[in-house]
Protein backbone atom coordinates (compact mmCIF):
# COMPACT_ATOMS: atom_id res chain seq x y z
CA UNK A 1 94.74 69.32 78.68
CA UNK A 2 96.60 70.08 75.57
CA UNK A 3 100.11 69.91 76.00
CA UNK A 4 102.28 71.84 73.76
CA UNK A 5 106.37 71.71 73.40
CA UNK A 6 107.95 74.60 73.94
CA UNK A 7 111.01 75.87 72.31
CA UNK A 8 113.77 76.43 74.96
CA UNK A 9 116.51 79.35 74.33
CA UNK A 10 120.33 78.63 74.04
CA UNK A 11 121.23 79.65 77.38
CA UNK A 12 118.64 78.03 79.28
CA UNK A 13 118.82 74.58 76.81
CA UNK A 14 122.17 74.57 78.58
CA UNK A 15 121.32 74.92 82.32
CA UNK A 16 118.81 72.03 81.99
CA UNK A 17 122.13 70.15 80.34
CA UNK A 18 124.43 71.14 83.35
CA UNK A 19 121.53 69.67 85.77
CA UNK A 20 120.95 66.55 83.81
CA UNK A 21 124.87 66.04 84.08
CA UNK A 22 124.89 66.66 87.99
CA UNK A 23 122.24 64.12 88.47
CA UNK A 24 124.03 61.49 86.56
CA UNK A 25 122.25 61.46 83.29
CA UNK A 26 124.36 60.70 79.82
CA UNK A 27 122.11 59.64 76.79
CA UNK A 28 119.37 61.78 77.74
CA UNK A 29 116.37 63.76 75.80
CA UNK A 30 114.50 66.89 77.03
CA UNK A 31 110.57 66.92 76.97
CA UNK A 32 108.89 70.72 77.45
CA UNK A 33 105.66 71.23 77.61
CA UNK A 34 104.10 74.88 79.40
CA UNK A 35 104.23 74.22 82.73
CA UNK A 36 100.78 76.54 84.38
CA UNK A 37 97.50 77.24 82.69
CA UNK A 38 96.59 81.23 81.69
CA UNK A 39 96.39 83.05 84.80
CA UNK A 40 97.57 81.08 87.08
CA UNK A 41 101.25 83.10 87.01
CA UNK A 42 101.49 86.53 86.91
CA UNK A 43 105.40 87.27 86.57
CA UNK A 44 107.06 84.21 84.87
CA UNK A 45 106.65 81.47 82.15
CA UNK A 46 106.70 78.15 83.78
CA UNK A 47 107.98 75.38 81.00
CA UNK A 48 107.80 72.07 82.40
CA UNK A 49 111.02 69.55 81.45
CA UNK A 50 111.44 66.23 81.60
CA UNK A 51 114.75 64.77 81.46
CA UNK A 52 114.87 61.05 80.41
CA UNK A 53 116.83 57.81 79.31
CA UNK A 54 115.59 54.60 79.82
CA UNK A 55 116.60 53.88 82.83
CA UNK A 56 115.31 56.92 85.21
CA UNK A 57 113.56 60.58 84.69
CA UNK A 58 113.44 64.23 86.14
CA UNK A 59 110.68 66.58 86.50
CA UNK A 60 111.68 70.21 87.11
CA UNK A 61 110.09 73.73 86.28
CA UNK A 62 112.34 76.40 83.94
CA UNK A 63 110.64 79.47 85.54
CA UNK A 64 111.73 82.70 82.76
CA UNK A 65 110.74 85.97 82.78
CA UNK A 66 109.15 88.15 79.99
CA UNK A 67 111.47 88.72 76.90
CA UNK A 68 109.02 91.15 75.64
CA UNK A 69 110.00 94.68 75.93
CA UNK A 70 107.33 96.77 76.14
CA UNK A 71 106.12 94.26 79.28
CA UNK A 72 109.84 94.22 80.34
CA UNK A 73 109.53 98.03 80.37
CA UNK A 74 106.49 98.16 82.27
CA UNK A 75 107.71 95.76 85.48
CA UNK A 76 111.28 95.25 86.64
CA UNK A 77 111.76 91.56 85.91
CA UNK A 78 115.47 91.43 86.06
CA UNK A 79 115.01 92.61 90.07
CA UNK A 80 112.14 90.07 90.90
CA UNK A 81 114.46 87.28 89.42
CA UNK A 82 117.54 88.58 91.38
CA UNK A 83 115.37 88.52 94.39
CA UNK A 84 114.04 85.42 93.99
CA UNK A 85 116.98 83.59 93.53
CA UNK A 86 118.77 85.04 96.00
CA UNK A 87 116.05 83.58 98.66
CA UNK A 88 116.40 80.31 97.25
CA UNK A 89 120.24 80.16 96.41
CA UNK A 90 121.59 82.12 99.74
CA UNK A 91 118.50 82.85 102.64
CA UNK A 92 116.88 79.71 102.29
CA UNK A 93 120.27 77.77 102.44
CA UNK A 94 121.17 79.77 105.87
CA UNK A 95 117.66 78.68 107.49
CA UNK A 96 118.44 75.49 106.79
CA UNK A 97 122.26 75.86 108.29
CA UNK A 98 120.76 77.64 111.55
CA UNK A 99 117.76 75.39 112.34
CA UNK A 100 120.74 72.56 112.10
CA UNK A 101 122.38 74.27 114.29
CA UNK A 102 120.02 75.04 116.69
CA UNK A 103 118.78 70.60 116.28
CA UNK A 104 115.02 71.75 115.20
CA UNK A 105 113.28 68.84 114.79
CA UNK A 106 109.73 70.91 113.25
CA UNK A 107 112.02 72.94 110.82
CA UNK A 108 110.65 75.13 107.82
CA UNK A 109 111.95 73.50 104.42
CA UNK A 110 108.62 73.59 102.57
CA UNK A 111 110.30 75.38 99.23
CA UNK A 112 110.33 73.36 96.04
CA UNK A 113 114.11 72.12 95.76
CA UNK A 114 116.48 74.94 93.88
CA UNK A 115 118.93 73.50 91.14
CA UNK A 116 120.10 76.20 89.19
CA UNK A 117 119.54 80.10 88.39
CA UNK A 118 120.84 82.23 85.36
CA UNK A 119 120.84 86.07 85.40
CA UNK A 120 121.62 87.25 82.07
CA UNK A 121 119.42 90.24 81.03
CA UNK A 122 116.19 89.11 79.18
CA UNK A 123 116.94 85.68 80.11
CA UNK A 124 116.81 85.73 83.98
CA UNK A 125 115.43 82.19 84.76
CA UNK A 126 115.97 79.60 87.23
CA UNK A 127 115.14 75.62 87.49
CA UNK A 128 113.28 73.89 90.49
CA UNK A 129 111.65 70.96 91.28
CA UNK A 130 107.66 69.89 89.57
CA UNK A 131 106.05 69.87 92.65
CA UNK A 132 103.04 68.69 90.33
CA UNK A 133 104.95 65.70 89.40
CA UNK A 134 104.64 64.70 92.99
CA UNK A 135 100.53 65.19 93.20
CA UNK A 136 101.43 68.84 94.55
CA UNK A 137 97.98 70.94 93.15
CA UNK A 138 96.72 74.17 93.87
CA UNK A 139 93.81 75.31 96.04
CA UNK A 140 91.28 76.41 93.09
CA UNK A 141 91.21 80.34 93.58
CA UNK A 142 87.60 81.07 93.07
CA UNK A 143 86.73 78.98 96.30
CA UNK A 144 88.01 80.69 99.24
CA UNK A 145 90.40 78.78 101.67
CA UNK A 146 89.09 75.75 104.16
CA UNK A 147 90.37 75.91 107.95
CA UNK A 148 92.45 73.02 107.51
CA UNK A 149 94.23 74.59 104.48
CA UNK A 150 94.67 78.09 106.89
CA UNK A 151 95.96 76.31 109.72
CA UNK A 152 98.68 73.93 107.90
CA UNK A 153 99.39 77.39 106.26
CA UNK A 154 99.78 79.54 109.29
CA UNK A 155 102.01 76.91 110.93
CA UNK A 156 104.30 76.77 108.08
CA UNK A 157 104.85 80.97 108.09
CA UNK A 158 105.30 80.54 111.66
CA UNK A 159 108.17 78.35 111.44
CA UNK A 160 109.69 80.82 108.76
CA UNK A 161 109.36 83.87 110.13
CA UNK A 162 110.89 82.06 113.53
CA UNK A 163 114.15 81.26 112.26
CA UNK A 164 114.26 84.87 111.30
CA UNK A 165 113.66 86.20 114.27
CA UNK A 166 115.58 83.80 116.02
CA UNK A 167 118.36 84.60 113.58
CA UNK A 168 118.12 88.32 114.69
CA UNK A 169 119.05 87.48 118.00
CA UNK A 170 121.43 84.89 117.92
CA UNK A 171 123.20 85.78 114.46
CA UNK A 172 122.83 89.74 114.31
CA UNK A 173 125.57 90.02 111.84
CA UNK A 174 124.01 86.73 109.65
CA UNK A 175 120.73 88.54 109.58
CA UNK A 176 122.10 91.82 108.96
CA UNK A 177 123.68 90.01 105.79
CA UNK A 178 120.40 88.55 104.43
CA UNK A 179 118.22 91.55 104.89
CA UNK A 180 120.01 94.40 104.23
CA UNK A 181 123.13 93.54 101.36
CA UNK A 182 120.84 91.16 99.43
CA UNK A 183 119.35 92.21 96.01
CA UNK A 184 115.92 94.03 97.01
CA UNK A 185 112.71 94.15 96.09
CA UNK A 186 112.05 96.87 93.73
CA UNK A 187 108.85 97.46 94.73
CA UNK A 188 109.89 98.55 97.94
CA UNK A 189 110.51 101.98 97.99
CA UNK A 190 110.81 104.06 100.62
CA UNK A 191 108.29 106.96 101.75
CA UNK A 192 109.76 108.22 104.72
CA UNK A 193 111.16 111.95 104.10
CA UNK A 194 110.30 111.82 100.54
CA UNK A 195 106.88 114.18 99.84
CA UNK A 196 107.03 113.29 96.22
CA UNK A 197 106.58 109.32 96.72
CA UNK A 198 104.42 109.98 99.54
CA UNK A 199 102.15 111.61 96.85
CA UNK A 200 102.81 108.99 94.04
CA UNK A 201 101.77 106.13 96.49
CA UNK A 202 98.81 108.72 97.58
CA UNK A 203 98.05 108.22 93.77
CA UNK A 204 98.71 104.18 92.79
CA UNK A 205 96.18 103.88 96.01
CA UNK A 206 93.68 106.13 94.53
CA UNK A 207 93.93 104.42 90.95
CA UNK A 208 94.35 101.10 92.87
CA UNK A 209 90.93 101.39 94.80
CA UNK A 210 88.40 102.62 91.86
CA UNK A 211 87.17 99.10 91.39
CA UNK A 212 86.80 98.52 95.31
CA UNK A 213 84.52 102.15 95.22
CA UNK A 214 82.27 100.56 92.36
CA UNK A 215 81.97 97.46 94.52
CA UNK A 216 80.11 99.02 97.03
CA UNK A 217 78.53 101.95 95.77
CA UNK A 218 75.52 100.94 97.06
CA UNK A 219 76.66 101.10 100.26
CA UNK A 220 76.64 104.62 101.73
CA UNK A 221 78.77 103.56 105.62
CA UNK A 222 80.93 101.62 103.67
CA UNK A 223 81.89 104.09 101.06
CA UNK A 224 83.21 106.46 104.16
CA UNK A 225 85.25 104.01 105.43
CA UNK A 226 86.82 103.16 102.68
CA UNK A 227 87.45 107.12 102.14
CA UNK A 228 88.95 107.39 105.42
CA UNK A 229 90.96 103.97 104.89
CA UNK A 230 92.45 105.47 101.09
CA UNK A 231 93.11 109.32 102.34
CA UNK A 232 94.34 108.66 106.06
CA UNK A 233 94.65 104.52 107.24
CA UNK A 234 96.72 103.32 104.42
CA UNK A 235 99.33 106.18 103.90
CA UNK A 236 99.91 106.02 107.57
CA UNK A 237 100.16 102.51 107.88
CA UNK A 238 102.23 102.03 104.55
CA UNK A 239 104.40 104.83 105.85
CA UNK A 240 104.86 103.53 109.43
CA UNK A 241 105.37 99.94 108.47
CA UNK A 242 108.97 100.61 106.92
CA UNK A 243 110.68 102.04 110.39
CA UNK A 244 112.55 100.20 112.35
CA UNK A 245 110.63 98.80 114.73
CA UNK A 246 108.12 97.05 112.37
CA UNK A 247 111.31 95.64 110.12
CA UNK A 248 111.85 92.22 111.63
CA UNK A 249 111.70 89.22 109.49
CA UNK A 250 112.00 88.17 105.95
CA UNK A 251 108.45 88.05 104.76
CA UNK A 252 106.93 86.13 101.65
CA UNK A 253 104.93 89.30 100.24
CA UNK A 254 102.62 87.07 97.74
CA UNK A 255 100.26 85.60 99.94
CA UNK A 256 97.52 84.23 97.77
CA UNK A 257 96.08 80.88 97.19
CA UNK A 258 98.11 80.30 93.76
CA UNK A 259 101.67 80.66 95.93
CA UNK A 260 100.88 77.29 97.97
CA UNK A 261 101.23 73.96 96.65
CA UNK A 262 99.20 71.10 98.95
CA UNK A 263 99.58 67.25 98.72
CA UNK A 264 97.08 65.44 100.36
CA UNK A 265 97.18 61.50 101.93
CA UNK A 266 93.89 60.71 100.38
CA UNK A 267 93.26 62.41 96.95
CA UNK A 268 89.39 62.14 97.53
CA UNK A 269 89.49 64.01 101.31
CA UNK A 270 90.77 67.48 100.59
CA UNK A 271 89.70 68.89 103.84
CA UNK A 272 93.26 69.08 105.04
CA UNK A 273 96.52 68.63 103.54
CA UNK A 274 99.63 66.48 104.30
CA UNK A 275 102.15 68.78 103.09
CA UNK A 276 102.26 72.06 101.42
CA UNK A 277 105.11 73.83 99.60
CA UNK A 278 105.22 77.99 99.15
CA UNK A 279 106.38 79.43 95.73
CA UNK A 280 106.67 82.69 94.00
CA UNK A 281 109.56 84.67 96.31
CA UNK A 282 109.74 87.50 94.37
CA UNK A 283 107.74 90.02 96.29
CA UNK A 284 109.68 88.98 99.92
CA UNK A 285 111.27 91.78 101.72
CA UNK A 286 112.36 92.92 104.66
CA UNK A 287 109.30 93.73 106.81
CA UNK A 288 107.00 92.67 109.27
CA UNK A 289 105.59 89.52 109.73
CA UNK A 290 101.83 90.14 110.51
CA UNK A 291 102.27 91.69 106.73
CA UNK A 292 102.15 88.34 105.65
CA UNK A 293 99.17 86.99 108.01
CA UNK A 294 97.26 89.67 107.17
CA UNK A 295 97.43 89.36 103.58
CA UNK A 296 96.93 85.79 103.85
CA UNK A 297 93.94 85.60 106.12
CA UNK A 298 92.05 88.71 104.17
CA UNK A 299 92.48 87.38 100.88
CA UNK A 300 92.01 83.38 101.03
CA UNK A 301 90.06 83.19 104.15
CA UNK A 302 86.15 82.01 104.43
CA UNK A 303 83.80 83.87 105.95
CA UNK A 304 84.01 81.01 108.65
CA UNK A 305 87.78 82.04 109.00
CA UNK A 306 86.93 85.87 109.65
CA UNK A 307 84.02 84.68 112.16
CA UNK A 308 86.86 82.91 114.15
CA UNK A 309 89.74 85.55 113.17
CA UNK A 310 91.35 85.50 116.49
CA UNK A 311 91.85 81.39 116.63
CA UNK A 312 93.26 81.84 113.70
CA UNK A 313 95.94 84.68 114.94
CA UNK A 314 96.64 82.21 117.71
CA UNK A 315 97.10 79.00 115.80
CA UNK A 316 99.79 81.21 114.44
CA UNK A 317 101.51 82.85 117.24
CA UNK A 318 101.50 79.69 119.46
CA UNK A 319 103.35 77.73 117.02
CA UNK A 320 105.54 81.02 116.54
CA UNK A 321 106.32 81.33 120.30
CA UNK A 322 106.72 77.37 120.31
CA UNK A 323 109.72 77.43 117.66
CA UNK A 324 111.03 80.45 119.46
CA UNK A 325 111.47 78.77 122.43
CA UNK A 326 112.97 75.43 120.63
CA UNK A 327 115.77 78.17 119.87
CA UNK A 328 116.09 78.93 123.39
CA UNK A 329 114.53 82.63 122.96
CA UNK A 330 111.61 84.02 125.45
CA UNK A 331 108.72 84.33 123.07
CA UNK A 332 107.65 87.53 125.25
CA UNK A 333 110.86 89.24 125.12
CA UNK A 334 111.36 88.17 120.76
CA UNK A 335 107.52 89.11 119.79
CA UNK A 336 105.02 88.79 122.45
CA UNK A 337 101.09 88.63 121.81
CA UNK A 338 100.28 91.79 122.59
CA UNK A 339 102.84 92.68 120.32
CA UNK A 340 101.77 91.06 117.72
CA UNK A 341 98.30 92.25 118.01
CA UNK A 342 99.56 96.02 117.90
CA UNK A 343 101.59 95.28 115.36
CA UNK A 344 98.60 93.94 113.46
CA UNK A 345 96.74 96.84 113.74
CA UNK A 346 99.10 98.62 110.99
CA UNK A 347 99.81 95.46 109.00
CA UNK A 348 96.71 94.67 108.61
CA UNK A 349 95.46 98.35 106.23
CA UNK A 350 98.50 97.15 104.45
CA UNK A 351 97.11 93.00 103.80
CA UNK A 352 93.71 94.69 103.14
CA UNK A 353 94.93 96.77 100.30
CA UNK A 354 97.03 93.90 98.46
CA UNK A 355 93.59 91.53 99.32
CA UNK A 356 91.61 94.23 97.44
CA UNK A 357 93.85 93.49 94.43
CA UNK A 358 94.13 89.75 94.53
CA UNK A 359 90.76 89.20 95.07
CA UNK A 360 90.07 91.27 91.71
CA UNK A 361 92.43 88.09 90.29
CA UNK A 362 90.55 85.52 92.11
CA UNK A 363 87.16 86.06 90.44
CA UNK A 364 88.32 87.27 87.16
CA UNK A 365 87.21 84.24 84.51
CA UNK A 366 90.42 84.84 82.26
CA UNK A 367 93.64 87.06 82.88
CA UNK A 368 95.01 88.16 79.96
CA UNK A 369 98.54 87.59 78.92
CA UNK A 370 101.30 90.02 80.43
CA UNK A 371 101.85 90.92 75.94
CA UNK A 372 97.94 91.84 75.74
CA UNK A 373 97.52 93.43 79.12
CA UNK A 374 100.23 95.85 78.29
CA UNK A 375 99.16 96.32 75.03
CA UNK A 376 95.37 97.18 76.05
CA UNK A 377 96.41 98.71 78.95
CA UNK A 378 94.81 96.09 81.54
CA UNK A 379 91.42 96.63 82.69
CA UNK A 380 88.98 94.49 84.69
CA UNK A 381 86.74 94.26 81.83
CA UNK A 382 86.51 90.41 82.69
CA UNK A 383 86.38 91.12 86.39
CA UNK A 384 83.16 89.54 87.91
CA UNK A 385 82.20 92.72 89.46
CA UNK A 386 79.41 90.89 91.08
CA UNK A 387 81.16 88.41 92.94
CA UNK A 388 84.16 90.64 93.94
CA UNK A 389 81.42 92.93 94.97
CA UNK A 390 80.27 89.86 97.42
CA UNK A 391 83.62 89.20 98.99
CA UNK A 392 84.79 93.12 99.36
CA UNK A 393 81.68 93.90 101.44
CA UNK A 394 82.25 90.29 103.36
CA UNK A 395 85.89 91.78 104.48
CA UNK A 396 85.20 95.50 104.55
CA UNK A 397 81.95 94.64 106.86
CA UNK A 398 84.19 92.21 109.02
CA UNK A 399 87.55 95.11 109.26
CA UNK A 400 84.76 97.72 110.11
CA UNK A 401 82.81 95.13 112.86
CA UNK A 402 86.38 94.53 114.25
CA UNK A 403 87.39 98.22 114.27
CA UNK A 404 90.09 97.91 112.13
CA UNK A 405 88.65 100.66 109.88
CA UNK A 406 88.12 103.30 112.71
């Protein structure tokens, strides 16, 4: 790999001074090199940074977003960073207060370790741990996920979206705080009421789907369902998933392979990992938590996975119900399986359309810059139509079989 320095700006030169100062360093000098390979980040520049003297160094990630402004005008960067920073710098600080509190001895902490944020416009960054530093890889996204990779990931949203529901009950006000007076997501707008954005999302779905139609245009029962899924499903579902009684937990949004980091005991048996770390908060909001499974499972899983689709729920909800109870909460009366299972039924058209997109990234040989994309105006002309082609009809055949479609 070629390894090239990267110039750092003023303001962000200094934030990786103010760290090396709080972690005890003096005579120091700052290596940067890029810190991800093309395509493997979608909304930030990762610059790896050594800080060193010769007697000890630090690894951490300067994640930045887009100076450019034709891609700044095209995707709300300054909102994603305020988002994401305010899940490391205020929600993820409270989970960790509250499973204290509550003496959980299985507690979810597997986020890279926050050190410092800045929020100027154009230069909204933060700094975090390398995870890669300490033999943290990614899955590679053109293979899809292993069960031993879905189950280690399953238990680890079950543990987060458990202190948030926990939270809910115990700490009303608390949770109130964190979901509803944080900094949002901006991409999640509100349909309810509002005929004009029902039709705009009516038309993003339409737009969104054309490659998904091309996919299986050979495929005559699978073309109506996918009608039925664009004009009636999804609209519902999207529009149903934002009332009350689906909003309870702080999801992670951006559920595909690249947002999980693994470490493994034995680098040469990758079968299943020893620890994993989620990234990339920027898409969380408040919402429902089968959102998240559903995305996950859809978009990463095997075929083997979908064969066995209801183990897989269960891995899930057991440890879910387990941590519940570890904060003294009735798993039945909090979210019960049959619950769960209804509530999958919406969240699920919802993980199918953002699996129809990332799956369009996971077989495309080379993304092109966020600068060029904009400039060109995107395209899939490197999408491998074949192999997406493959892996639509593999889900849309399995959703359909399952009668998730009807």
């Amino acid at each position: 790999m070629l390894f090239v320095e990267m110039e750092l700006a003023k303001e962000h030169r200094e934030l990786v001074d103010r760290i090396a100062r709080q972690n005890g360093f003096t005579d120091y000098e700052i290596i940067t090199t890029s810190g991800s390979n093309k395509g493997d980040n979608f909304l930030g520049i990762l610059t790896a940074i050594t800080i060193k003297n010769k007697e000890k160094s630090l690894d951490v990630i300067l994640k930045t977003s887009e100076t450019n402004k034709q891609v700044r005008d095209s995707t709300p960067f300054r909102d994603l960073y305020k988002r994401e920073i305010f899940l490391y710098e205020r929600v993820f600080e409270e989970f960790k207060k509250f499973q204290e509190e509550y003496n959980i001895e299985d507690r979810f902490e597997s986020v890279p370790k926050f050190y410092l944020s800045f929020t100027e416009n154009e230069l909204e960054g933060f700094v975090m741990e390398n995870l890669k530093t300490q033999q943290y890889q990614m899955w590679n996204k053109k293979v899809p996920i292993n069960p031993g990779h879905t189950k280690a990931v399953l238990i680890e949203y079950a543990k987060f979206h458990a202190v948030a529901l926990a939270m809910k009950y115990k700490n009303p006000e608390l949770f109130k705080d964190l979901t509803e007076r944080g900094p949002p997501n901006p991409y999640e707008i509100s349909y309810q009421g509002d005929n004009e954005k029902v039709e705009q999302m009516k038309a993003l779905i339409t737009h969104s789907l054309s490659d998904t139609f091309k996919a299986i245009k050979d495929n005559v029962v699978l073309i109506e369902y996918l009608k039925h899924y664009e004009q009636n499903l999804l609209p519902d579902a999207m529009s149903k998933l934002q009332g009350p009684e689906y909003k309870l937990v702080i999801t992670h949004g951006d559920c595909w392979c690249n947002n999980f980091m693994f470490k493994y005991q034995n680098p040469n048996d990758k079968t299943t990992p020893q620890s994993l770390r989620i990234v990339d908060w920027q898409m969380s909001s408040f919402g429902n938590p089968c959102t998240d499974i559903s995305y996950f499972l859809l978009a990463n899983g095997s075929e083997e996975i979908l064969n066995d689709f209801e183990t897989f729920l269960k891995i899930y909800h057991d440890k879910l119900a387990l941590q519940l109870r570890n904060f003294n909460l009735d798993p039945n009366e909090v979210f019960s399986w049959s619950r769960f299972q209804n509530h999958l039924k919406k969240s699920i058209l919802s993980g199918l359309f953002m699996s129809l997109l990332t799956i369009k990234l996971m077989v495309t040989e080379w993304v092109p810059d966020h600068v060029e994309a904009v400039e060109k105006s995107g395209g899939s002309s490197s999408l491998q139509l074949e192999e997406y082609s493959r892996r639509v009809k593999i889900l849309l055949k399995f959703l359909v079989k399952n009668k998730y479609l009807s």
